[in-house]
N, C-alpha and C. Protein backbone atom coordinates (compact mmCIF):
# COMPACT_ATOMS: atom_id res chain seq x y z
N UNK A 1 -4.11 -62.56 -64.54
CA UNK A 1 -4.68 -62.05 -63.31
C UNK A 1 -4.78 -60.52 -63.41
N UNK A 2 -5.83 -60.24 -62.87
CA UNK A 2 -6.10 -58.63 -62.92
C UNK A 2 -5.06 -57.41 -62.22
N UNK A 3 -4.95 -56.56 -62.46
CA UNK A 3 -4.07 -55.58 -61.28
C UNK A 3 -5.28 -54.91 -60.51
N UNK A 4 -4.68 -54.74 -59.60
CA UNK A 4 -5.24 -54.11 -58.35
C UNK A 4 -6.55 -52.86 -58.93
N UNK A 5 -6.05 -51.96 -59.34
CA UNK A 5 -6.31 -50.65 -59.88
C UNK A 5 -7.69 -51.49 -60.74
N UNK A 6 -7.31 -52.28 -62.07
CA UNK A 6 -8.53 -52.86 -62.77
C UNK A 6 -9.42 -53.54 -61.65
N UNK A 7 -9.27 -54.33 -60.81
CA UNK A 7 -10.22 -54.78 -60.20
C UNK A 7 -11.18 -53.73 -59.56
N UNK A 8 -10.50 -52.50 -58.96
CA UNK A 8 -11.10 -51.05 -58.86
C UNK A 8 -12.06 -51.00 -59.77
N UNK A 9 -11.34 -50.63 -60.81
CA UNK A 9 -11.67 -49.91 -62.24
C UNK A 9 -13.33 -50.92 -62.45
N UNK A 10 -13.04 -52.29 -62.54
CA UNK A 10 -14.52 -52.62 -62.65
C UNK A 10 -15.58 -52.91 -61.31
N UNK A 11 -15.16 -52.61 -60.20
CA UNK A 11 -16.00 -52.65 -59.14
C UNK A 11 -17.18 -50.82 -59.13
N UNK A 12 -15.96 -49.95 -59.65
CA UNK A 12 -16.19 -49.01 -59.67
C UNK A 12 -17.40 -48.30 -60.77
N UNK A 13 -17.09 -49.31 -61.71
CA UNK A 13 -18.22 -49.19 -63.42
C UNK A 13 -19.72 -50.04 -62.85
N UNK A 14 -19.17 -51.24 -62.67
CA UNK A 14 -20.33 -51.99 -61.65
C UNK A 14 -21.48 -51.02 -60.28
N UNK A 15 -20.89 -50.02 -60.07
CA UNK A 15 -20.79 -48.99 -58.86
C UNK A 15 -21.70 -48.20 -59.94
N UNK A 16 -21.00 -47.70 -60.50
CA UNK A 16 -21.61 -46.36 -61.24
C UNK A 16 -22.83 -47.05 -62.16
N UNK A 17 -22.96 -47.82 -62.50
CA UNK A 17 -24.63 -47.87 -63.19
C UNK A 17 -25.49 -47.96 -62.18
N UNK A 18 -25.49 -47.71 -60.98
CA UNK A 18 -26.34 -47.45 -60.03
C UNK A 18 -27.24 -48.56 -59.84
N UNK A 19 -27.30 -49.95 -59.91
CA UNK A 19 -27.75 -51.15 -59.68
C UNK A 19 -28.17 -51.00 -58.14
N UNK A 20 -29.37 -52.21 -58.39
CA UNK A 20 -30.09 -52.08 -56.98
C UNK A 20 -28.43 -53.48 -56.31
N UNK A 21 -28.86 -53.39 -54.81
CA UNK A 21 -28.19 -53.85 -53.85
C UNK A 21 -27.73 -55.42 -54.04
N UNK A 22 -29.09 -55.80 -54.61
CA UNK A 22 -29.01 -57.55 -54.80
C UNK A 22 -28.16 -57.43 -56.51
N UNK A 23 -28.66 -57.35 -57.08
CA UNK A 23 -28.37 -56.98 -58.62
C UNK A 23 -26.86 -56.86 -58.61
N UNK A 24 -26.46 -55.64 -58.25
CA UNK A 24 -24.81 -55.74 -57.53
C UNK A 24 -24.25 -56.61 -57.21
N UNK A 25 -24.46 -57.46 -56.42
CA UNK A 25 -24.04 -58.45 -55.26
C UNK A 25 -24.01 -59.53 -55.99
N UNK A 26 -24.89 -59.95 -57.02
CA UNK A 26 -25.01 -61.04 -57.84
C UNK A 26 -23.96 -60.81 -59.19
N UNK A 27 -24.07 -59.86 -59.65
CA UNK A 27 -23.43 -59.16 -60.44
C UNK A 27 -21.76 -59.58 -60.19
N UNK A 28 -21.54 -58.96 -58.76
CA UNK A 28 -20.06 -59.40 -58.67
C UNK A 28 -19.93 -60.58 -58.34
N UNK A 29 -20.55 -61.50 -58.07
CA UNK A 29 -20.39 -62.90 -57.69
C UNK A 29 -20.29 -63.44 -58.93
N UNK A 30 -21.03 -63.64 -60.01
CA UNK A 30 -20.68 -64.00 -61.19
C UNK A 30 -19.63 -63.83 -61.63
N UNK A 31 -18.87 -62.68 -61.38
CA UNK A 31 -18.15 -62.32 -62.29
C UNK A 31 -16.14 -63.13 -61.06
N UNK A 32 -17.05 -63.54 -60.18
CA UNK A 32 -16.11 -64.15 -58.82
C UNK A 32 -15.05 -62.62 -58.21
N UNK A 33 -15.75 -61.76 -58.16
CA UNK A 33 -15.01 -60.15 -58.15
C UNK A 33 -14.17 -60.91 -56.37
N UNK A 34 -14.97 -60.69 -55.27
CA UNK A 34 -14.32 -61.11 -53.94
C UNK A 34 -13.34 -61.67 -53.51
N UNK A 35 -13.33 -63.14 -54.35
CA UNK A 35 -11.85 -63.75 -54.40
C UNK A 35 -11.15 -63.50 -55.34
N UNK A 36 -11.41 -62.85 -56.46
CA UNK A 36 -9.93 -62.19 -57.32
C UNK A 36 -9.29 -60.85 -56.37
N UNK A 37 -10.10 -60.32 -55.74
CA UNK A 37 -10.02 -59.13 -55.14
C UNK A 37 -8.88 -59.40 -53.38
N UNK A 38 -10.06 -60.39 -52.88
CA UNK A 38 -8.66 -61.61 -51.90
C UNK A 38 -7.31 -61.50 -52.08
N UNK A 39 -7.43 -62.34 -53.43
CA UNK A 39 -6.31 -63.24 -53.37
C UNK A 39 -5.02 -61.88 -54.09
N UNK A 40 -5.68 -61.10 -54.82
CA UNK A 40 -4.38 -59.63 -54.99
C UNK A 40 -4.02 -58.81 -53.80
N UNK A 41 -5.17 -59.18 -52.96
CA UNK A 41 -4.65 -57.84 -51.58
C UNK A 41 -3.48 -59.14 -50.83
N UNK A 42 -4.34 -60.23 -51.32
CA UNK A 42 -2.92 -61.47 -50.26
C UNK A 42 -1.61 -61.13 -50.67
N UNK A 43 -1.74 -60.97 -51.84
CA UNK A 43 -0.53 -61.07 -52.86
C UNK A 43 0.00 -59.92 -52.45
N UNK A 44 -0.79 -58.53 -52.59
CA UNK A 44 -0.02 -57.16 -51.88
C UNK A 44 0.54 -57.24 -50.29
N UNK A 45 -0.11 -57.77 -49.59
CA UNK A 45 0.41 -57.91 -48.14
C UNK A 45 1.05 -58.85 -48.35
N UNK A 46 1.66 -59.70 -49.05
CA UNK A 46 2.99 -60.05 -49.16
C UNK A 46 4.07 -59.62 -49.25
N UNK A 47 4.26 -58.60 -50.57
CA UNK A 47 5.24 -57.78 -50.94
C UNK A 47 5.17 -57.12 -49.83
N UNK A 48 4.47 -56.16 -49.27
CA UNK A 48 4.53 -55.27 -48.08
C UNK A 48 5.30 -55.83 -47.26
N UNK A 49 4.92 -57.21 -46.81
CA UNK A 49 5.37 -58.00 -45.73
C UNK A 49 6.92 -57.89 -46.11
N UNK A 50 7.58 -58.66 -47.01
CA UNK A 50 8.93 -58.28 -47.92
C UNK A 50 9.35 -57.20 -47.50
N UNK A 51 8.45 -56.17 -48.36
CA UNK A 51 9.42 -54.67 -48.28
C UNK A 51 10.01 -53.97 -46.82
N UNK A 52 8.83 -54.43 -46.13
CA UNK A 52 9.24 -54.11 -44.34
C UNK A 52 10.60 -54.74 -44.27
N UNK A 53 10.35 -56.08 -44.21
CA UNK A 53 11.25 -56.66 -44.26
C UNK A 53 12.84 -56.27 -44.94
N UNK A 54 12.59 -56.03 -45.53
CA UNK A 54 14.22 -55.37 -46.44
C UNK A 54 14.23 -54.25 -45.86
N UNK A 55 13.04 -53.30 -45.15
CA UNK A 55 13.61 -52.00 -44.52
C UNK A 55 14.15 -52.26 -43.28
N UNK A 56 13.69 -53.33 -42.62
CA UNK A 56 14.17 -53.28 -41.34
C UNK A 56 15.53 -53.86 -41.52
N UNK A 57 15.92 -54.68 -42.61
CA UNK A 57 17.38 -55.62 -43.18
C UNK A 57 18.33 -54.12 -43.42
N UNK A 58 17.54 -53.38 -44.32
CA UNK A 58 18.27 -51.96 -44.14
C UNK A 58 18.90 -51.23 -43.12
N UNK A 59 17.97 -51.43 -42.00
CA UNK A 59 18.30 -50.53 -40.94
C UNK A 59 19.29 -50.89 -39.86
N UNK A 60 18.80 -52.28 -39.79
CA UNK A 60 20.24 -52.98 -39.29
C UNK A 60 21.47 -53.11 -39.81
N UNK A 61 21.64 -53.11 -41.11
CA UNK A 61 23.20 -52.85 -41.84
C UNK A 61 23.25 -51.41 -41.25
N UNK A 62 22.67 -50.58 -41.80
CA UNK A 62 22.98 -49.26 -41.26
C UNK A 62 23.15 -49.19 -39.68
N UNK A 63 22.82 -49.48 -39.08
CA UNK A 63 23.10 -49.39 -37.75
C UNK A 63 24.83 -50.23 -37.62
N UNK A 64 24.64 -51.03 -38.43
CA UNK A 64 26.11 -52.17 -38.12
C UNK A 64 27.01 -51.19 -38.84
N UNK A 65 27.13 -50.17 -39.90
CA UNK A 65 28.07 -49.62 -40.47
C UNK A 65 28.51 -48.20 -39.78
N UNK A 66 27.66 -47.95 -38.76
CA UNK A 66 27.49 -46.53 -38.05
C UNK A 66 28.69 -46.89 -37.38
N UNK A 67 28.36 -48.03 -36.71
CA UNK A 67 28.99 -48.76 -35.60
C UNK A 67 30.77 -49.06 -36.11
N UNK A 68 30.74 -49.60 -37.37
CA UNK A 68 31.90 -49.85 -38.23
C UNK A 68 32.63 -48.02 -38.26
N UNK A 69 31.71 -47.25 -39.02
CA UNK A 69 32.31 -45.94 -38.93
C UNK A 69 32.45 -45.51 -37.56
N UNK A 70 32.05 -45.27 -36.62
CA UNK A 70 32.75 -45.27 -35.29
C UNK A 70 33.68 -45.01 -34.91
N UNK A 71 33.94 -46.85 -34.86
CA UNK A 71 34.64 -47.43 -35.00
C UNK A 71 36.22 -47.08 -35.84
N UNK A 72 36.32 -46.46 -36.67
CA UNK A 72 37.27 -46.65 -37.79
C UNK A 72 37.40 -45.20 -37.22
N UNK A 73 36.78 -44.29 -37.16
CA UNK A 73 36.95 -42.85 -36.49
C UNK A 73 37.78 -42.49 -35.06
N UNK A 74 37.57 -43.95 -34.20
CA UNK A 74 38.06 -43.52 -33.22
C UNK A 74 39.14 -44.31 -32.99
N UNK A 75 39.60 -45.24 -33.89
CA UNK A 75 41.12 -45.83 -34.29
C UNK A 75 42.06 -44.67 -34.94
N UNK A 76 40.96 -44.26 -36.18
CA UNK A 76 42.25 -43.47 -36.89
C UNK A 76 42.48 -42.12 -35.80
N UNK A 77 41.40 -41.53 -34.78
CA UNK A 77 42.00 -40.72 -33.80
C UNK A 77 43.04 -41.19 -32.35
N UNK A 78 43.00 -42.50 -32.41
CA UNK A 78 43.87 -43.40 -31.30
C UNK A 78 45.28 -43.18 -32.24
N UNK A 79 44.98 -43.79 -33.56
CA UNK A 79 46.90 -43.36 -34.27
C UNK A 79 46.98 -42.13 -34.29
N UNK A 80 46.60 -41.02 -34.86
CA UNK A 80 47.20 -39.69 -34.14
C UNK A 80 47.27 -39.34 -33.50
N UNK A 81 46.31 -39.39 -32.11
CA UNK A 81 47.50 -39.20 -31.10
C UNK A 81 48.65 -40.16 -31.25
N UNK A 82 48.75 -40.98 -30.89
CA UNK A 82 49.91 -41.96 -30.79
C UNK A 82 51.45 -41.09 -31.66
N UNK A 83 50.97 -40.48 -32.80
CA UNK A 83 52.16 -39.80 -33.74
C UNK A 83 52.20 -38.62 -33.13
N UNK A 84 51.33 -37.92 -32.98
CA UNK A 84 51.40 -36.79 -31.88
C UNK A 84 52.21 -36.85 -30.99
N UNK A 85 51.92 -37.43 -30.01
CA UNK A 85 52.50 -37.82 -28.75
C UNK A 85 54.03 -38.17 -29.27
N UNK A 86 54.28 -39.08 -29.77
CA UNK A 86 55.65 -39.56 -30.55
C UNK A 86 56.75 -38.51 -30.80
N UNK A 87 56.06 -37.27 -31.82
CA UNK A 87 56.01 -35.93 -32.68
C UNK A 87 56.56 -34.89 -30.94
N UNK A 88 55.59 -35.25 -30.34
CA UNK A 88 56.09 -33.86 -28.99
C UNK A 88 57.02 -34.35 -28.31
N UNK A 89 56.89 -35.91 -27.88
CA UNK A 89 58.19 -36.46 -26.88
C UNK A 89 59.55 -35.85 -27.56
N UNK A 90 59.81 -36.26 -29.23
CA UNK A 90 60.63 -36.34 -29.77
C UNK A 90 61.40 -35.10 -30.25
N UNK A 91 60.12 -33.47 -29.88
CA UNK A 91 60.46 -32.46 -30.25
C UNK A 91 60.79 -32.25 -31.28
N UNK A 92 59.83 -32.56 -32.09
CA UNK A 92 59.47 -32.85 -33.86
C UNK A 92 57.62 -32.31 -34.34
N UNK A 93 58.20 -31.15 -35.17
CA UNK A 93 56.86 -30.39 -35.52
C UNK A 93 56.62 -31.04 -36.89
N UNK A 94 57.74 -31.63 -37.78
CA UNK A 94 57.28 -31.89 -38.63
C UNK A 94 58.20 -33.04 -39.20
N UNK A 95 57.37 -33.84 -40.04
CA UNK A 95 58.35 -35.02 -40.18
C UNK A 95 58.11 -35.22 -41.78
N UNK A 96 59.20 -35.62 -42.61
CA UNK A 96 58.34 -35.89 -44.05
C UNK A 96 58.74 -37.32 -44.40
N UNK A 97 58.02 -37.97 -44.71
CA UNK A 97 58.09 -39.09 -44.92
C UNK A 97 57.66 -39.89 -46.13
N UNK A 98 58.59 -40.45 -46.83
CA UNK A 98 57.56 -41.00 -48.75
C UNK A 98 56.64 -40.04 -49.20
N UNK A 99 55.04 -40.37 -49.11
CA UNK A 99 54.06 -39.47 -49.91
C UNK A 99 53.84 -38.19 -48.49
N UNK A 100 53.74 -38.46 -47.69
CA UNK A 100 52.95 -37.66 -46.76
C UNK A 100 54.28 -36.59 -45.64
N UNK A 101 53.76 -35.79 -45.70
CA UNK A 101 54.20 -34.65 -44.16
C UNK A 101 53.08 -34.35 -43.70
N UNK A 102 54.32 -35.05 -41.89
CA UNK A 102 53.29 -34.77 -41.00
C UNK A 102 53.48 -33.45 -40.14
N UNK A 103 52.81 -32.71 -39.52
CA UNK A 103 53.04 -31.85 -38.85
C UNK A 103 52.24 -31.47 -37.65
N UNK A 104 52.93 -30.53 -36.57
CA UNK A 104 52.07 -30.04 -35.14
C UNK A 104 51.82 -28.44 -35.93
N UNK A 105 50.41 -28.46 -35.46
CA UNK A 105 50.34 -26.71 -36.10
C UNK A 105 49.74 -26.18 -34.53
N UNK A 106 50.15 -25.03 -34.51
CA UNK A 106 48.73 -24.34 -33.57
C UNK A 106 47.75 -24.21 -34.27
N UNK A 107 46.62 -24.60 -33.45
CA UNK A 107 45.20 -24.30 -33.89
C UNK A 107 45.10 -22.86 -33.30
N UNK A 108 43.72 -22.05 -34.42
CA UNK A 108 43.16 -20.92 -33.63
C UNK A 108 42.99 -20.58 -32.29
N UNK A 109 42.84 -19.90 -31.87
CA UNK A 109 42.28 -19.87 -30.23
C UNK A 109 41.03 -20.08 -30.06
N UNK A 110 40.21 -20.54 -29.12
CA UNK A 110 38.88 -21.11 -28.81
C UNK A 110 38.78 -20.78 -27.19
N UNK A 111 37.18 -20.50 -26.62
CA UNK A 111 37.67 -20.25 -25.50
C UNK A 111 37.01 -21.27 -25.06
N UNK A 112 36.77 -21.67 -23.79
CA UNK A 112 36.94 -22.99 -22.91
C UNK A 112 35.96 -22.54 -21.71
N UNK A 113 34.91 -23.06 -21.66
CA UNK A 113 33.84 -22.77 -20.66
C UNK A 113 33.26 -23.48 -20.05
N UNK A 114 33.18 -22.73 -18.85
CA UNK A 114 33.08 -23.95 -17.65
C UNK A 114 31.51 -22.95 -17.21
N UNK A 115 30.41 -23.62 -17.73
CA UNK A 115 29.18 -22.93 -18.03
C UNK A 115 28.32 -22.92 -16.61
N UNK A 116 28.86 -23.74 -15.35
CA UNK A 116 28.39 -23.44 -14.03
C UNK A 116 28.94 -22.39 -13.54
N UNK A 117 30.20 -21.69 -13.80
CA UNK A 117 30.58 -20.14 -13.47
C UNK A 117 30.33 -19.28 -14.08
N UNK A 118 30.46 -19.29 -15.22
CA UNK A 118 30.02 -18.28 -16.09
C UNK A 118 28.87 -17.57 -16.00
N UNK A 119 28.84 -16.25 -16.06
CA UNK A 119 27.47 -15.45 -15.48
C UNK A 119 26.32 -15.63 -16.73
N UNK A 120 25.52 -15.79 -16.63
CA UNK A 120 24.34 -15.81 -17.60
C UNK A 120 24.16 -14.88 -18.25
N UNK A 121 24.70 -13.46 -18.42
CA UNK A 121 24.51 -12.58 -19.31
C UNK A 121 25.26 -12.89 -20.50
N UNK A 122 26.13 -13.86 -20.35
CA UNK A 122 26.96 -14.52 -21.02
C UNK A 122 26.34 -16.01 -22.04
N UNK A 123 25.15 -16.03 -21.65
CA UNK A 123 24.22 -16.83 -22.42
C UNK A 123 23.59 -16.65 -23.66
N UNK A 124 23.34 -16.97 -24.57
CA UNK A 124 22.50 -16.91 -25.74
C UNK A 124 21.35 -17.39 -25.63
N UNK A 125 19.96 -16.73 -25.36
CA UNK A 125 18.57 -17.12 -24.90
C UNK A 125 18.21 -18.04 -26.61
N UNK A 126 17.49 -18.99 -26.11
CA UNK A 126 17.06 -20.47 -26.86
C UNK A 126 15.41 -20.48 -26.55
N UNK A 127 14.75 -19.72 -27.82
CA UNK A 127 13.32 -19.80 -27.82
C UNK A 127 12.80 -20.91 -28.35
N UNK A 128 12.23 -22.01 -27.95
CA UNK A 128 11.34 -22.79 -29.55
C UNK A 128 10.14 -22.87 -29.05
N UNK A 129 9.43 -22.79 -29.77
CA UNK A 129 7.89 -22.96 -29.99
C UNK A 129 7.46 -23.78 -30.64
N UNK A 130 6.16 -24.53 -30.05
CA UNK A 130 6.51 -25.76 -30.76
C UNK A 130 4.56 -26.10 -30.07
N UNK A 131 3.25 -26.47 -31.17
CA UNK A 131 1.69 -26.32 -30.42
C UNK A 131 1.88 -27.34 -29.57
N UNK A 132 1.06 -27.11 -28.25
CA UNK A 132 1.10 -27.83 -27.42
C UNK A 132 -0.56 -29.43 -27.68
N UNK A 133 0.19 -30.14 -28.42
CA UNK A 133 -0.73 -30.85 -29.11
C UNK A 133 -1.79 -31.48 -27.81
N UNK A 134 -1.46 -32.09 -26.54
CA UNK A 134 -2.11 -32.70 -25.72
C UNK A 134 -3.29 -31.80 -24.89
N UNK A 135 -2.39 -30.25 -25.04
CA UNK A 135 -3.73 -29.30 -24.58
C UNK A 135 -4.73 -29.23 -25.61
N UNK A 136 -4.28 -28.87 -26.65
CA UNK A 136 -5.46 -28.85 -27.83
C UNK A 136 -6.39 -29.58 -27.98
N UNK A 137 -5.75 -31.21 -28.13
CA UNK A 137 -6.76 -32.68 -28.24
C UNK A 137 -7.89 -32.28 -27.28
N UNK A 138 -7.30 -31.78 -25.53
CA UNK A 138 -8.07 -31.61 -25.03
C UNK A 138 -9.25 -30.92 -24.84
N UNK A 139 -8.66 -29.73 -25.68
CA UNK A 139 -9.89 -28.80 -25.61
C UNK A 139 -10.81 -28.98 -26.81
N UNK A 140 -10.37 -29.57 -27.74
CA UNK A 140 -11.37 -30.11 -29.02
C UNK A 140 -11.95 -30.86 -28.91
N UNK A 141 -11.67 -31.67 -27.67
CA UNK A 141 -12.97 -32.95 -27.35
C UNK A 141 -13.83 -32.43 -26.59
N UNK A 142 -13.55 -31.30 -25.69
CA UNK A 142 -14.48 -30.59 -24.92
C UNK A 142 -15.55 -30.25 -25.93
N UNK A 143 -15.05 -29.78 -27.36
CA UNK A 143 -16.37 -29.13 -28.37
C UNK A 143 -15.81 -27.52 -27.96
N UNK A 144 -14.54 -27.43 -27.57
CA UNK A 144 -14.32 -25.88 -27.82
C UNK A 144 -13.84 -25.62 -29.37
N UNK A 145 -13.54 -24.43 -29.68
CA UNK A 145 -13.18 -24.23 -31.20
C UNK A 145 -12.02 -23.62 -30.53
N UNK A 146 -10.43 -24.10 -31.32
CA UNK A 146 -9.38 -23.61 -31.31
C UNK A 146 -9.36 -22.84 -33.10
N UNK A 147 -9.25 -21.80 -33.00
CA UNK A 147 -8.33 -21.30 -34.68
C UNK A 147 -7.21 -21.76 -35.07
N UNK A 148 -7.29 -22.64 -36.16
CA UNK A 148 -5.66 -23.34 -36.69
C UNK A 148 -5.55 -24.81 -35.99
N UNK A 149 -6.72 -25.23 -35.61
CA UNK A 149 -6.37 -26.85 -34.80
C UNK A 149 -8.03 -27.34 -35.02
N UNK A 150 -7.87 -28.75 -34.93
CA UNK A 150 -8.85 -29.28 -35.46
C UNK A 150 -8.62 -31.39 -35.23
N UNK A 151 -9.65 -31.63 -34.78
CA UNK A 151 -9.06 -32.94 -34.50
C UNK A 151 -9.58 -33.93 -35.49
N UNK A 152 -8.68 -34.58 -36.24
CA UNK A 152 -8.99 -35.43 -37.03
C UNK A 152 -8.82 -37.11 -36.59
N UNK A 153 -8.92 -37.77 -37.77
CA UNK A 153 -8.84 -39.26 -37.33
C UNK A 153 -8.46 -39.71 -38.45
N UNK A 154 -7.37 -40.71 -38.63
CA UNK A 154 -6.61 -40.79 -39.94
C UNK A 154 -6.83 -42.70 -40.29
N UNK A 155 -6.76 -42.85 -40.84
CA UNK A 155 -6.79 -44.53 -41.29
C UNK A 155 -6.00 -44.73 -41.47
N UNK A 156 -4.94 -46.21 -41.18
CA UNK A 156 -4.03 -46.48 -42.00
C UNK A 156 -4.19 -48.13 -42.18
N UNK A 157 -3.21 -48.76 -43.39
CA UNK A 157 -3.46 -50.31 -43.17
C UNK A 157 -2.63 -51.17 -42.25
N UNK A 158 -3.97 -52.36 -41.73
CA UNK A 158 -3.11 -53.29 -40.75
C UNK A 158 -2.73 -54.85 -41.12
N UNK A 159 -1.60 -55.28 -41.32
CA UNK A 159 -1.52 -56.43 -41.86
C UNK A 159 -1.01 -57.20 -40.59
N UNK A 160 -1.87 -58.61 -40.62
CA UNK A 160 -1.75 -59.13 -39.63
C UNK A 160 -1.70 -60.79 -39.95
């Protein structure tokens, strides 16, 4: 069976000797070009069909392992506190135990903001810019000319 690309490759040679319309048409019928051409795009929207398929099989493990890491994040932060807590009742900064010492440290200082009092000079201004695509569309269908925008129309394939 042919690959994709060769069935190209001779539609395309067939193409280029510049044959009249019928001549062509007969040309590839002889040669049964339509249904070899069929039955490889069937065959490609299969695999496609597949590969979606394993991406979306992908995305759901990943979503189930996010969930697992979480998960496992906010256990192993439920046991420290728990030793924490244990560690301060007991008035114990540090404990050593087989492989591991545990310990209470002070952390750095951090300050703590309660951002509905805080005066706004106290803010860090947050610019983004970002084209305003729905005005543009608009004004390019009008038949205005924007500089740097331009409305195109893109193809893509639909398997159905």
């Amino acid at each position: 069976m042919a690959k994709l690309y060769e069935l190209v490759g001779e539609y395309r040679y067939l193409y280029d000797l510049n044959l009249d319309d019928e001549t062509l048409a007969d040309t590839l019928e002889s040669i049964d070009f339509q249904d070899r051409l069929n039955e490889k795009v069937e065959g490609y929207a299969k695999v496609i069909e597949t590969v979606l398929a394993e991406a979306k099989m992908f995305e759901d493990a990943e979503k189930q392992f996010k969930a697992k890491k979480e998960a496992a994040k906010k256990k192993a932060a439920w046991l420290q506190g728990n030793v924490f807590d244990a560690m301060k009742l007991t008035n114990q900064t540090e404990i050593k135990s087989g492989v591991f010492t545990v310990q209470i440290r002070q952390n750095p200082e951090s300050v703590k903001v309660d951002e509905d009092l805080l005066p706004k000079k106290y803010f860090n201004k947050k610019i983004t810019l970002a084209p305003d695509k729905e005005t543009l569309k608009a004004l390019l269908k009008e038949g205005k000319k924007v500089k740097g925008a331009e409305l195109i129309r893109t193809e893509k394939l639909v398997i159905k």
